[in-house]
C-alpha atoms as a PDB file:
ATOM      1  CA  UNK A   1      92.605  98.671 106.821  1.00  0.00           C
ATOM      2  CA  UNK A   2      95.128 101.502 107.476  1.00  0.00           C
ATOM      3  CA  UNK A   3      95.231 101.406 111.080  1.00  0.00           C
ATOM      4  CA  UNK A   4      95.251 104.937 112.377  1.00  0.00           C
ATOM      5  CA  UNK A   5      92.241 106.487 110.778  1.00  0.00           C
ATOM      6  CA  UNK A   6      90.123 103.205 109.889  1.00  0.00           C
ATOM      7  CA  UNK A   7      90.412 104.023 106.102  1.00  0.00           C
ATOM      8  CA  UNK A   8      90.739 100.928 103.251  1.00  0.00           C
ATOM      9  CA  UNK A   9      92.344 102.023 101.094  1.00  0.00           C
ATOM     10  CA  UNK A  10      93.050 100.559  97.616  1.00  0.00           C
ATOM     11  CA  UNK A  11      95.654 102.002  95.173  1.00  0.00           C
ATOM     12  CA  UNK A  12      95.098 101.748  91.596  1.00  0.00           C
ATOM     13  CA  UNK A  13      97.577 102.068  88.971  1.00  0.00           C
ATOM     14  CA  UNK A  14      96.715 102.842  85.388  1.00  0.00           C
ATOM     15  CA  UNK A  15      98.676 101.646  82.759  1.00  0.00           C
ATOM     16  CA  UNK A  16     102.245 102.169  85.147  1.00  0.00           C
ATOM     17  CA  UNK A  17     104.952 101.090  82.396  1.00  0.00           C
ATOM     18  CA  UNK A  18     108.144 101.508  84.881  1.00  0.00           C
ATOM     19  CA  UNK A  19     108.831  98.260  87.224  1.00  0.00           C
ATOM     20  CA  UNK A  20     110.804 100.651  89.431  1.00  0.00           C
ATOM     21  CA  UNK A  21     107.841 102.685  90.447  1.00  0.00           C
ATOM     22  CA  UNK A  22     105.497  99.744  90.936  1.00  0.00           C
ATOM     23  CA  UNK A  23     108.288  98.101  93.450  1.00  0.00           C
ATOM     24  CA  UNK A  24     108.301 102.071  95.058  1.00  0.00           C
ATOM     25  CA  UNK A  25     104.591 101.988  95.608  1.00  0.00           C
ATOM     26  CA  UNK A  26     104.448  98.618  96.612  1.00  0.00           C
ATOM     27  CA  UNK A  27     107.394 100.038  99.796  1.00  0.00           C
ATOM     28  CA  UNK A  28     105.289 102.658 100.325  1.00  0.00           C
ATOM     29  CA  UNK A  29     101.729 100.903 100.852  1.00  0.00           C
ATOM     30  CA  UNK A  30     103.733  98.703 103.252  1.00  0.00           C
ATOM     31  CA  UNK A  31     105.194 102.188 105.550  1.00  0.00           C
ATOM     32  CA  UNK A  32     101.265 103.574 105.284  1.00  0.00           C
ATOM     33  CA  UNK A  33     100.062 100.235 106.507  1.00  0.00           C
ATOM     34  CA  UNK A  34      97.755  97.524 104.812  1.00  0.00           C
ATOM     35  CA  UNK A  35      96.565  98.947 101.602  1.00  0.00           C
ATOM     36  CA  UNK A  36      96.011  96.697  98.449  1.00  0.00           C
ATOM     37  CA  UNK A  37      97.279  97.818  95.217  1.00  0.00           C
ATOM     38  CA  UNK A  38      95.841  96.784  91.571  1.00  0.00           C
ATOM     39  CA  UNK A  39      97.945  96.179  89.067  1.00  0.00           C
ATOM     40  CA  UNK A  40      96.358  97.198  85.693  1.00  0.00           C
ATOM     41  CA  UNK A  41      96.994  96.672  82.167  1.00  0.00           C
ATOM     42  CA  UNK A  42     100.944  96.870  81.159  1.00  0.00           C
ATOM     43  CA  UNK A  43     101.869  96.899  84.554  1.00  0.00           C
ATOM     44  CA  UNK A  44     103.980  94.184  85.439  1.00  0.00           C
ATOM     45  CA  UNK A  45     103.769  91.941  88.487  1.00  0.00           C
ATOM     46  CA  UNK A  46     105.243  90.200  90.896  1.00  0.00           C
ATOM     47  CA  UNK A  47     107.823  88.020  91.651  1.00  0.00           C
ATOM     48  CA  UNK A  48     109.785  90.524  88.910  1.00  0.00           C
ATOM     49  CA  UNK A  49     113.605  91.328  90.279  1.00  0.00           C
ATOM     50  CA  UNK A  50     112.609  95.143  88.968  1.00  0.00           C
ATOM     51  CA  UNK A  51     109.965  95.120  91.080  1.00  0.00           C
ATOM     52  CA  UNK A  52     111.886  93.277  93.510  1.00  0.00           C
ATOM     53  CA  UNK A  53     114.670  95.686  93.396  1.00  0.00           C
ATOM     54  CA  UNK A  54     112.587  99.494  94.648  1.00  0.00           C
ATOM     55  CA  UNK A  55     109.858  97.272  97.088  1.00  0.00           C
ATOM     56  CA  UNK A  56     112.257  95.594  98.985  1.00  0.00           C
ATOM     57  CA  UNK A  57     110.119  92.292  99.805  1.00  0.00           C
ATOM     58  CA  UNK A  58     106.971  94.509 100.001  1.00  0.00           C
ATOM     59  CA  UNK A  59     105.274  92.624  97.341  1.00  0.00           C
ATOM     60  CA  UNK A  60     105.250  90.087 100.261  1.00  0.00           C
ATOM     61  CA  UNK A  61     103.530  92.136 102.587  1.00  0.00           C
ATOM     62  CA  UNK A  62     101.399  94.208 100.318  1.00  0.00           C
ATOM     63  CA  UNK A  63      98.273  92.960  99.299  1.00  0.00           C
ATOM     64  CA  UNK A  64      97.938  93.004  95.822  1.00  0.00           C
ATOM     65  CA  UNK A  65      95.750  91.881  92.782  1.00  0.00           C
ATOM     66  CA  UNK A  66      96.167  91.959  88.857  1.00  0.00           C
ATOM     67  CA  UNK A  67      93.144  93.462  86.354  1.00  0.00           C
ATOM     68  CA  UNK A  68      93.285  93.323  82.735  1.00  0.00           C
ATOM     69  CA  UNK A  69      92.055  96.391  82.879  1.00  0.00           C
ATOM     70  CA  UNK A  70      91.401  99.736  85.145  1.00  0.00           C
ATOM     71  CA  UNK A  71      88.173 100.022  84.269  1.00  0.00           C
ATOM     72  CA  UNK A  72      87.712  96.241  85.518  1.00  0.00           C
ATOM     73  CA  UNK A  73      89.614  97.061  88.804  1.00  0.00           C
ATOM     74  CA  UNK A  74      87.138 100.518  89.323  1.00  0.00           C
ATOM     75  CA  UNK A  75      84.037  98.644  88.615  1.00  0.00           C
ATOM     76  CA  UNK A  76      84.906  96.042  90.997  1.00  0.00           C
ATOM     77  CA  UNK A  77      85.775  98.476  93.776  1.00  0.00           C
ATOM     78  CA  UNK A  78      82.431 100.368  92.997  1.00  0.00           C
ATOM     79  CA  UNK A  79      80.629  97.621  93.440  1.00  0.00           C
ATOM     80  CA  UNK A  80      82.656  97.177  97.190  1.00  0.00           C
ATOM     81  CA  UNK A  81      81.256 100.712  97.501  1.00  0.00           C
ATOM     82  CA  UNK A  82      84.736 102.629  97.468  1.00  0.00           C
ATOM     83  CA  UNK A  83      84.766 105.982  96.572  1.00  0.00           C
ATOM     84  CA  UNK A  84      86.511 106.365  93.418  1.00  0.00           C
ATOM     85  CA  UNK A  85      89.009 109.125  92.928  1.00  0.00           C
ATOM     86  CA  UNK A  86      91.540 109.872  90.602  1.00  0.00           C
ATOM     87  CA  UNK A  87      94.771 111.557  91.177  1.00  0.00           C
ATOM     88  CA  UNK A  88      95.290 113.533  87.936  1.00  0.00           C
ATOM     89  CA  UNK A  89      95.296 117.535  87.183  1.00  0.00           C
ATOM     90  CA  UNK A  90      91.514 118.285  85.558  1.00  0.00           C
ATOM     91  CA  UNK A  91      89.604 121.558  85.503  1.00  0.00           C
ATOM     92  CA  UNK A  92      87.822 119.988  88.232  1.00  0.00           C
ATOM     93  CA  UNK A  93      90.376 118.627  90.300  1.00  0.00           C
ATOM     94  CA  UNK A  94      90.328 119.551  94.449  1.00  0.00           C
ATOM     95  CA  UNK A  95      93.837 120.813  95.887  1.00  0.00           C
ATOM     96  CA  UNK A  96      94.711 117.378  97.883  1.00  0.00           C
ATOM     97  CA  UNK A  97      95.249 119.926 101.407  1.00  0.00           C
ATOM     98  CA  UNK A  98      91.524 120.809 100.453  1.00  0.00           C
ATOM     99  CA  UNK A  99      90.244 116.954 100.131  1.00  0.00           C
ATOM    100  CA  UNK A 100      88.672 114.720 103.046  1.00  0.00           C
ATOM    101  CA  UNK A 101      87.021 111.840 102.058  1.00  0.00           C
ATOM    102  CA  UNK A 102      83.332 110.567 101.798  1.00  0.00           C
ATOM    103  CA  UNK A 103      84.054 107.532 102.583  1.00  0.00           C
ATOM    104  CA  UNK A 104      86.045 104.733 105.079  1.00  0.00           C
ATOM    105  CA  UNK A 105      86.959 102.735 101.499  1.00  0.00           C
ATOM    106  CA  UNK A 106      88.533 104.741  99.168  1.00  0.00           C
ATOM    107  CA  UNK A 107      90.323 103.770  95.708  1.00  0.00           C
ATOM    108  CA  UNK A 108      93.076 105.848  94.609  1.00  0.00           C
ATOM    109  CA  UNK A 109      94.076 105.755  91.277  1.00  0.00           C
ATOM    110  CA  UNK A 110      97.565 106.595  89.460  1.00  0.00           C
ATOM    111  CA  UNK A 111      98.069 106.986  85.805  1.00  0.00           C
ATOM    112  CA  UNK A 112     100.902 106.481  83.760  1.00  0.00           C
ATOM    113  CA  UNK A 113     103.987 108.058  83.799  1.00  0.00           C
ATOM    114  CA  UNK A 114     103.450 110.025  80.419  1.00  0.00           C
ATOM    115  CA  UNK A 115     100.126 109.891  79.793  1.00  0.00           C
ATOM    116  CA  UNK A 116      98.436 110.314  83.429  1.00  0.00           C
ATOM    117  CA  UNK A 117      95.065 109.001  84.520  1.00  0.00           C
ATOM    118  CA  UNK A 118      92.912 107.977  81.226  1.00  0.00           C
ATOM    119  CA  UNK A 119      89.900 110.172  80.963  1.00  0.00           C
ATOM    120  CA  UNK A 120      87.786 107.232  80.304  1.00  0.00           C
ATOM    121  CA  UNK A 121      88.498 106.516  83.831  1.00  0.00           C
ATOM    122  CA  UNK A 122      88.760 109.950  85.229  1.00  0.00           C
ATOM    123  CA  UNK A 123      85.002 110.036  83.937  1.00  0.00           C
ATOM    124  CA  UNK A 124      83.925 107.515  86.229  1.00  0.00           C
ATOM    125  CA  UNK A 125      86.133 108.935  89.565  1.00  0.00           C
ATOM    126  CA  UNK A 126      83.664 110.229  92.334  1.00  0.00           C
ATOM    127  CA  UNK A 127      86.318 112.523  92.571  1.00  0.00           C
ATOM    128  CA  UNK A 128      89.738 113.793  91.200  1.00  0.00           C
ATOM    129  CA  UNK A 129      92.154 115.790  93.750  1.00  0.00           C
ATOM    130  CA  UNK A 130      95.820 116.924  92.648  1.00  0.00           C
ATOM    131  CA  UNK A 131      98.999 117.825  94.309  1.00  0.00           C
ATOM    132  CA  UNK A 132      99.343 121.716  94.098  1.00  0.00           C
ATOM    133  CA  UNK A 133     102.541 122.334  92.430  1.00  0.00           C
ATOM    134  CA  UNK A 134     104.420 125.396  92.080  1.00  0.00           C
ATOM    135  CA  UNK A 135     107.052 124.742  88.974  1.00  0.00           C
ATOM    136  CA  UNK A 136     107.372 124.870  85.626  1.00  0.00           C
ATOM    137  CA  UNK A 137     106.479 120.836  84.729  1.00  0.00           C
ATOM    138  CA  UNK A 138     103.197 120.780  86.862  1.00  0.00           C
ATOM    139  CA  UNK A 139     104.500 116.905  86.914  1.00  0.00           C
ATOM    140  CA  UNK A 140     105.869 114.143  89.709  1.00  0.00           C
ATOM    141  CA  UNK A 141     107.042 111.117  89.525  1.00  0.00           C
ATOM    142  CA  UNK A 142     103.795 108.717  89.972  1.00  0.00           C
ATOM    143  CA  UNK A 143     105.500 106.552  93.077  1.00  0.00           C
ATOM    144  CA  UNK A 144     106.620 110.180  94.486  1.00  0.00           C
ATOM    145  CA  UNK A 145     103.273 111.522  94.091  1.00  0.00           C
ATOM    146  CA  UNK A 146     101.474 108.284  95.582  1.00  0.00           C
ATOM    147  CA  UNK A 147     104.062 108.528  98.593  1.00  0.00           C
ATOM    148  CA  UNK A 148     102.726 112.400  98.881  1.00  0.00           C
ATOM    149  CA  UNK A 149      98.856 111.597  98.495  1.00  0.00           C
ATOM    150  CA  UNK A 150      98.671 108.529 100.796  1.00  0.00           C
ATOM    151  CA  UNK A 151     100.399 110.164 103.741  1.00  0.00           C
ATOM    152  CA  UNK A 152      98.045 112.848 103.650  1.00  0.00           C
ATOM    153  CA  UNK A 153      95.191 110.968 103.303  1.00  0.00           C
ATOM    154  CA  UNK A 154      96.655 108.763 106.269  1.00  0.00           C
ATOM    155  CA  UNK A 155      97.431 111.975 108.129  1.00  0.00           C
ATOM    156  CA  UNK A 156      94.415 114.269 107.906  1.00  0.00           C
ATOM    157  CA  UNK A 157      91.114 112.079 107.342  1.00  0.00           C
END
């Protein structure tokens, strides 16, 4: 459990091709405190020296489990009664300074670098939310973007 607001907090990541970014998110869950990530589909996993090289031995603090799929990792935190929400930009989507959560157990999940969040699993999120952006690309880098959304979440629930 994160410690200062009582949250669980799981962080899912769809499909995340770059080794680099996992080891960043993997660092980052260990700053925010006690979070378990889910390694899904092409993402690699540890002990990997990319991974290795951006987490910094976090992968040995970090709680972490692998899923041959997302879908398998979201149906398995619904069932733990986690509200389900997607980080991705959808017609839909709340501005993240505009979210508080439903829920002490929340999964949040992170899509691929190119191809974002699939909608097959945006379609079963409880919720999507989305860092309001103000430049041309609308994009950040997916282990920037997780740093961003779990410190607010950590910060202001």
């Amino acid at each position: 459990m994160c410690e200062k607001n009582n949250l669980n907090i799981a962080i899912v990541l769809d499909n995340i091709r770059s080794m680099h970014n996992i080891g960043s998110i993997f660092r980052t869950c260990d700053a925010i405190g006690n979070c378990t990530i889910y390694l899904c589909g092409i993402c690699a996993i540890p002990p990997n020296k990319d991974i290795h090289k951006t987490a910094l031995g976090a992968t040995e603090s970090v709680n972490w489990k692998y899923c041959e799929t997302t879908f398998l990792a979201v149906e398995k935190l619904q069932k733990k009664n986690y509200q389900i929400i997607a980080v991705e930009q959808t017609k839909k989507s709340i501005p993240l300074a505009n979210f508080s959560t439903k829920s002490k157990k929340i999964a949040l999940i992170f899509g691929n670098e190119v191809k974002g969040v699939s909608t097959e699993i945006i379609q079963h999120a409880d919720d999507c939310i989305e860092i309001e952006q103000r430049g041309i690309k609308k994009s950040m880098n997916v282990s920037v973007a997780t740093g961003i959304v779990l410190w607010s979440i950590r910060n202001n629930s």
